[in-house]
C-alpha atoms as a PDB file:
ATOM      1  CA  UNK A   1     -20.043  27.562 -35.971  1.00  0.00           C
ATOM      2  CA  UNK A   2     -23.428  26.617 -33.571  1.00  0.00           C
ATOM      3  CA  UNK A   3     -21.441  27.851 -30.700  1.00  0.00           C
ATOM      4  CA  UNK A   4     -21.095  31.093 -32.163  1.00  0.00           C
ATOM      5  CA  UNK A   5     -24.583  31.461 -33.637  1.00  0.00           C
ATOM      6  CA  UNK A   6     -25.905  30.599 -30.102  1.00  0.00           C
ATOM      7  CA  UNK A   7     -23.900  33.329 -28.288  1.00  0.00           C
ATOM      8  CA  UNK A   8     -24.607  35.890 -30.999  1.00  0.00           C
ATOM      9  CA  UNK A   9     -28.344  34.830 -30.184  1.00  0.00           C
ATOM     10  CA  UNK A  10     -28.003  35.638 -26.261  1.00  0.00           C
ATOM     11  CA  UNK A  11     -26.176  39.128 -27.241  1.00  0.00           C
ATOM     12  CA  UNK A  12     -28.790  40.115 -29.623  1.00  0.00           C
ATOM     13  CA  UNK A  13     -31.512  38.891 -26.969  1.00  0.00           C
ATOM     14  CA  UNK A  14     -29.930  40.850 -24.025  1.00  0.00           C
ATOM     15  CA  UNK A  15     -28.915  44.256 -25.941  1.00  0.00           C
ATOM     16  CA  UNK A  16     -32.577  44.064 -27.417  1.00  0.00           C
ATOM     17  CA  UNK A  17     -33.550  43.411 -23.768  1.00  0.00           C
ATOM     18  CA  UNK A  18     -31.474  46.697 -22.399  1.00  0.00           C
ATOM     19  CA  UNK A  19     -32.776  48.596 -25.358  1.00  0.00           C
ATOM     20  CA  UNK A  20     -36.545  48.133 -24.478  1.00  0.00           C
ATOM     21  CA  UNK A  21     -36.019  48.478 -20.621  1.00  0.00           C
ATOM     22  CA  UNK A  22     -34.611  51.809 -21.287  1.00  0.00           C
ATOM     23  CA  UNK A  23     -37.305  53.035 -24.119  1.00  0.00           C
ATOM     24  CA  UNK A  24     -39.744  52.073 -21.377  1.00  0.00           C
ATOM     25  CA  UNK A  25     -38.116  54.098 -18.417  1.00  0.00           C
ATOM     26  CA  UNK A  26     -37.804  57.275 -20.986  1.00  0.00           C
ATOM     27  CA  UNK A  27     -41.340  56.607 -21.741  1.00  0.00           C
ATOM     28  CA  UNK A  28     -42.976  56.486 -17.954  1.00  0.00           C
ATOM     29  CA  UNK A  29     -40.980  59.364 -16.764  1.00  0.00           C
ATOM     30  CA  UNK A  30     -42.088  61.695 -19.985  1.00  0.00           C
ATOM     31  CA  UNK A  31     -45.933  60.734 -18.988  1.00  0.00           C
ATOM     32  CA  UNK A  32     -45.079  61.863 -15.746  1.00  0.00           C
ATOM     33  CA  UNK A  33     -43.807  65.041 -16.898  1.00  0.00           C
ATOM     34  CA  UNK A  34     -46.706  66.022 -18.836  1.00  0.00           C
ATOM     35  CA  UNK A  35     -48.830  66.521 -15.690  1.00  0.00           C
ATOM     36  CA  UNK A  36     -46.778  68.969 -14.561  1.00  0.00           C
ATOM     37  CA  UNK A  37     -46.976  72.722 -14.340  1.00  0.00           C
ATOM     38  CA  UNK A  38     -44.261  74.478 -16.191  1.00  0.00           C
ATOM     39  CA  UNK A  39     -44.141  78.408 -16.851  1.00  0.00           C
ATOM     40  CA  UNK A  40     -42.184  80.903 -18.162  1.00  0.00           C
ATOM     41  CA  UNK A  41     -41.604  84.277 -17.136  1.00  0.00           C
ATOM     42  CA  UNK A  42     -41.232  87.572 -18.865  1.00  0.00           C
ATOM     43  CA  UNK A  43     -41.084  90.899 -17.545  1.00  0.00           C
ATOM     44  CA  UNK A  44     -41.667  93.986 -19.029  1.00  0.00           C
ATOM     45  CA  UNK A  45     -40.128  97.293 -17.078  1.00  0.00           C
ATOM     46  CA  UNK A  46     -42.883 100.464 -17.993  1.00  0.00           C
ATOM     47  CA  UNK A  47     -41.781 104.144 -17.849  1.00  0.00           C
ATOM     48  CA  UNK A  48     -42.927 105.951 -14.612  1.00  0.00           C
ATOM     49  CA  UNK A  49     -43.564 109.202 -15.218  1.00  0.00           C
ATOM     50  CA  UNK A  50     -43.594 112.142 -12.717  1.00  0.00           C
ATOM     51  CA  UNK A  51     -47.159 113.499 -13.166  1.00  0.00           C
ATOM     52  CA  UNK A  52     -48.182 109.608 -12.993  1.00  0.00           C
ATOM     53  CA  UNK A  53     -47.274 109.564  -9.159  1.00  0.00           C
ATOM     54  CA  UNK A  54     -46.711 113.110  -7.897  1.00  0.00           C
ATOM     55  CA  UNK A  55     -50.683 112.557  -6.248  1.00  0.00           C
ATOM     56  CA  UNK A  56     -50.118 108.952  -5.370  1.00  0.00           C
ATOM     57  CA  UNK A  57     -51.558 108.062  -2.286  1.00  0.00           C
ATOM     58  CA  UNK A  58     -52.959 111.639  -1.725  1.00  0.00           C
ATOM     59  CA  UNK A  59     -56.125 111.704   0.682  1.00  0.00           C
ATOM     60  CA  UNK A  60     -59.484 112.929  -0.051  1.00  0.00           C
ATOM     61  CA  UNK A  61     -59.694 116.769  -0.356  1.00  0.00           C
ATOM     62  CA  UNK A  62     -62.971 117.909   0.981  1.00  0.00           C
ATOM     63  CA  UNK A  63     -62.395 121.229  -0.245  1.00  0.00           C
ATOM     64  CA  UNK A  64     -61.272 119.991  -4.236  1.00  0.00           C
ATOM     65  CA  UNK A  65     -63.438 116.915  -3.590  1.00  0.00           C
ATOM     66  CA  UNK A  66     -60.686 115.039  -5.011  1.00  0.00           C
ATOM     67  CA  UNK A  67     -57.604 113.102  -4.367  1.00  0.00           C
ATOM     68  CA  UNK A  68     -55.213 111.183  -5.698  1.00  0.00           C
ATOM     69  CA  UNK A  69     -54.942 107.841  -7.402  1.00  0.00           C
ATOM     70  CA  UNK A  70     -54.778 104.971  -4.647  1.00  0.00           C
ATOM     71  CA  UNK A  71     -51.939 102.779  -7.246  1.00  0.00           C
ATOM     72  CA  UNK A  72     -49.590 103.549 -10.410  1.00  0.00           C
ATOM     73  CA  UNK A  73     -48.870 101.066 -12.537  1.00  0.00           C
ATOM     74  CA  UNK A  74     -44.795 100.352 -13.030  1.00  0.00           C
ATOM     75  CA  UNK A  75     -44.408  96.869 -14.533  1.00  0.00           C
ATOM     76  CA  UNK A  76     -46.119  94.108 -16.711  1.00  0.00           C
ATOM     77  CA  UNK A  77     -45.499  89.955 -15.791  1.00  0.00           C
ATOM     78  CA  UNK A  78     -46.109  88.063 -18.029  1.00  0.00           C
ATOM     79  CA  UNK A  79     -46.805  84.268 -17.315  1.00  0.00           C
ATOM     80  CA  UNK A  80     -46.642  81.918 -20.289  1.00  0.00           C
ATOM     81  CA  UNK A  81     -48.253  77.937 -19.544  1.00  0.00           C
ATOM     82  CA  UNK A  82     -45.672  76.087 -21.856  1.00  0.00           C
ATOM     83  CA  UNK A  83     -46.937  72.809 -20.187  1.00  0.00           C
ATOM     84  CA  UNK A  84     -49.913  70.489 -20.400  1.00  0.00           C
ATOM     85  CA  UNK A  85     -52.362  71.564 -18.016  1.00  0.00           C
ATOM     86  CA  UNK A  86     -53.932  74.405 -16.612  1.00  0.00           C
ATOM     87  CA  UNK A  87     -51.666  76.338 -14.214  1.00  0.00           C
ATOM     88  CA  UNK A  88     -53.395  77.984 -11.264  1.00  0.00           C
ATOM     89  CA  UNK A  89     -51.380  80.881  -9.538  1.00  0.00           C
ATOM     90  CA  UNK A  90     -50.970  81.856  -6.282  1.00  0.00           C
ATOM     91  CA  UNK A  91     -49.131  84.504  -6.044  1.00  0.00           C
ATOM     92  CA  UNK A  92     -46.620  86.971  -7.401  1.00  0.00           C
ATOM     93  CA  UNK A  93     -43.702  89.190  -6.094  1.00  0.00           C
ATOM     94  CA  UNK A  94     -41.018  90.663  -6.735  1.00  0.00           C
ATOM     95  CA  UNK A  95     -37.700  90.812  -4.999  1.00  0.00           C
ATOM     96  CA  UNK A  96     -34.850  93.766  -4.771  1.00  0.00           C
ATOM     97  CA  UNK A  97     -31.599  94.733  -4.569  1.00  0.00           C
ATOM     98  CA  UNK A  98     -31.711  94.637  -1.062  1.00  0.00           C
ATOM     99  CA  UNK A  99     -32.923  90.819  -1.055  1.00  0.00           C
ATOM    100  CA  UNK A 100     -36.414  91.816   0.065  1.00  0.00           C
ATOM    101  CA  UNK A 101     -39.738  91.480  -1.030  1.00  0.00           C
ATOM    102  CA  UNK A 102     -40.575  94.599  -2.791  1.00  0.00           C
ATOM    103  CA  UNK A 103     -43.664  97.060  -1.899  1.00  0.00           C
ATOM    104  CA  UNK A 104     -45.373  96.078  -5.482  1.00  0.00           C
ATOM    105  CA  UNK A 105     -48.815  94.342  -5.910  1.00  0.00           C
ATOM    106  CA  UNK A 106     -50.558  92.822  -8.159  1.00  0.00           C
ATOM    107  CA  UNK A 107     -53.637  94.442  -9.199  1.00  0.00           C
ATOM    108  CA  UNK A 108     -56.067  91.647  -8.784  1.00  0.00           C
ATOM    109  CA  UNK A 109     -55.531  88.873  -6.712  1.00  0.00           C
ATOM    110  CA  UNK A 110     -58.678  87.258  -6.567  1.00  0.00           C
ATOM    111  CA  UNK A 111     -59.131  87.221  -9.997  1.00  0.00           C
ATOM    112  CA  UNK A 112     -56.025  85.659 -10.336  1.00  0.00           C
ATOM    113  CA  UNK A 113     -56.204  82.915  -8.421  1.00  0.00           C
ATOM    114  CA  UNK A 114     -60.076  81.824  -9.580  1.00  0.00           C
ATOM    115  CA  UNK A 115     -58.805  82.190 -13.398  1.00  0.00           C
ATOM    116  CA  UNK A 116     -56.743  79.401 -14.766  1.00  0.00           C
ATOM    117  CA  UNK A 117     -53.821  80.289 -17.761  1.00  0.00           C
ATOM    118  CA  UNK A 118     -54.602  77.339 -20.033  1.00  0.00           C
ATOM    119  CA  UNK A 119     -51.828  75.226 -21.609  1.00  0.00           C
ATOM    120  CA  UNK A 120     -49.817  76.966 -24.293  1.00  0.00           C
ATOM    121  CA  UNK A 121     -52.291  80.319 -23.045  1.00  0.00           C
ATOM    122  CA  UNK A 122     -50.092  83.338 -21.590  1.00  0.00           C
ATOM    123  CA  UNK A 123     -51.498  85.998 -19.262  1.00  0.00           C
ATOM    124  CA  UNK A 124     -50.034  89.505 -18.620  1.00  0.00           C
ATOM    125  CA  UNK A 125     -50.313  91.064 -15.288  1.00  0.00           C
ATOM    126  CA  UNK A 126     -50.240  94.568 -14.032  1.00  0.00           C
ATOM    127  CA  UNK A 127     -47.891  95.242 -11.191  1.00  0.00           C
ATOM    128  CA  UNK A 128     -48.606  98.179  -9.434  1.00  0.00           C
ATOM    129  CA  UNK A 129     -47.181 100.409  -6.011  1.00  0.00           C
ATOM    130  CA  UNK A 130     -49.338 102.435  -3.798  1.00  0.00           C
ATOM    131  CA  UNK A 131     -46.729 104.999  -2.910  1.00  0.00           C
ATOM    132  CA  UNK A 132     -43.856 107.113  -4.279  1.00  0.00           C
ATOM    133  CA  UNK A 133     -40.796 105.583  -1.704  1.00  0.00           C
ATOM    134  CA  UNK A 134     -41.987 101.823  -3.353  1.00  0.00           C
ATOM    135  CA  UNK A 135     -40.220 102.578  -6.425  1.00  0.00           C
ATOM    136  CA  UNK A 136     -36.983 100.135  -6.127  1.00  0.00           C
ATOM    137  CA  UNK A 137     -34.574  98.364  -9.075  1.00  0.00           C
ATOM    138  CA  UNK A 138     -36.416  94.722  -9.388  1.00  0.00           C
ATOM    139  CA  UNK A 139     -33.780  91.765  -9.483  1.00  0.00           C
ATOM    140  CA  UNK A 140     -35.966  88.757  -9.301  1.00  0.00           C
ATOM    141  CA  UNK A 141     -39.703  88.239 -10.258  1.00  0.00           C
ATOM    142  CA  UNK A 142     -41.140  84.814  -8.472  1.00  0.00           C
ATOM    143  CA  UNK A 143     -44.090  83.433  -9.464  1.00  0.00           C
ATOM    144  CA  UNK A 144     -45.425  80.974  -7.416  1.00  0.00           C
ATOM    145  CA  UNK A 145     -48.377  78.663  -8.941  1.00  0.00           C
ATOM    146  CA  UNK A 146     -51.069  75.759  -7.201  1.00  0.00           C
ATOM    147  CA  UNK A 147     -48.352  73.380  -6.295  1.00  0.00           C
ATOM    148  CA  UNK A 148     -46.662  76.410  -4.330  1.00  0.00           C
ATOM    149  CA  UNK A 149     -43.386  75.720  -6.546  1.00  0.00           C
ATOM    150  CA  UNK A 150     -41.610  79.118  -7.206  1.00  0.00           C
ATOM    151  CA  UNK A 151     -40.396  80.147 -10.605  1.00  0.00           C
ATOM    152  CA  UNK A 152     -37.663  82.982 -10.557  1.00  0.00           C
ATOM    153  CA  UNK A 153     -36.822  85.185 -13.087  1.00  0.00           C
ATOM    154  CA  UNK A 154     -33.685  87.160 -12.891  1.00  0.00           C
ATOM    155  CA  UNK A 155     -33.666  90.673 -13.965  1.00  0.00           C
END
C-alpha cells in the first residue's frame, strides 16, 4: 500500500508539473500577442454616377473660368483596430482583376499616416480616382500598417 501511495505521489507531482508548464507557455505567448497590431477590413463599394465624373480631370477653361473636379470619390475602407495598441498606417491600395495595383488613391495620405486609429477605434477612408479609364472591378483591398505587414481583404 506505501508503494502505491508513493507512485500516485510522483504522478500527481509530474501531471501537476506538465499542467503548469503549459498554463505558463499559453500565458507568455498571449502577452506577446497583445502588443501586436491586428485590423480588420471592410469595404464599402459607392455608386458612381455619370454627372459625378463626366468633367473629371477636365483642365482649366479660361473662357468659363472653370474646370472640372481634379478626383471622384468611388469607395469607402474602413479600418477597424481590434487589437491593443495604436495602429499606425502606411498605406492603402487596392488590387484588380488583372492582378495590378489599381489607379485609386486615398484622399489624404499625410493625414493618415500622422493620425493613429486607437485600439478598439475604427476609421473610414475615402478612396478616390482622378480619371474616368481608373474605374476597374476591385478584388483585393491591402492595408498595410507601421510594421509594413499587409492585411488583404478579398472582394
Amino acid at each position: 500500500m506505501e508503494n502505491f501511495t508513493n507512485y500516485l505521489t510522483i504522478y500527481g507531482a509530474l501531471v501537476f508539473t506538465i499542467i503548469a508548464l503549459i498554463v505558463n507557455i499559453l500565458r507568455y505567448k498571449h502577452t506577446l500577442k497583445q502588443n501586436d497590431v491586428k485590423l480588420k477590413i471592410s469595404y464599402k463599394k459607392l455608386e458612381i454616377l455619370e454627372e459625378d465624373i463626366k468633367d473629371l480631370g477636365k483642365p482649366f477653361d479660361p473662357l468659363t473660368q472653370e474646370c472640372g473636379p481634379s478626383y471622384a470619390k468611388i469607395c469607402e475602407v474602413t479600418v477597424q483596430n481590434i487589437g491593443n495598441v495604436n495602429a499606425y498606417i502606411k498605406d492603402i491600395s487596392m488590387i484588380n482583376e488583372d492582378e495590378q495595383k489599381a489607379n485609386i488613391v486615398l484622399s489624404d495620405i499625410p493625414e493618415v499616416r500622422r493620425k493613429p486609429i486607437e485600439p478598439k477605434a475604427s476609421k473610414t477612408f475615402d478612396m478616390n480616382i482622378t480619371n474616368k479609364e481608373d474605374i476597374c472591378e476591385i478584388k483585393y483591398v491591402i492595408v498595410i500598417d507601421q510594421t509594413d505587414k499587409e492585411w488583404k481583404k478579398k472582394i
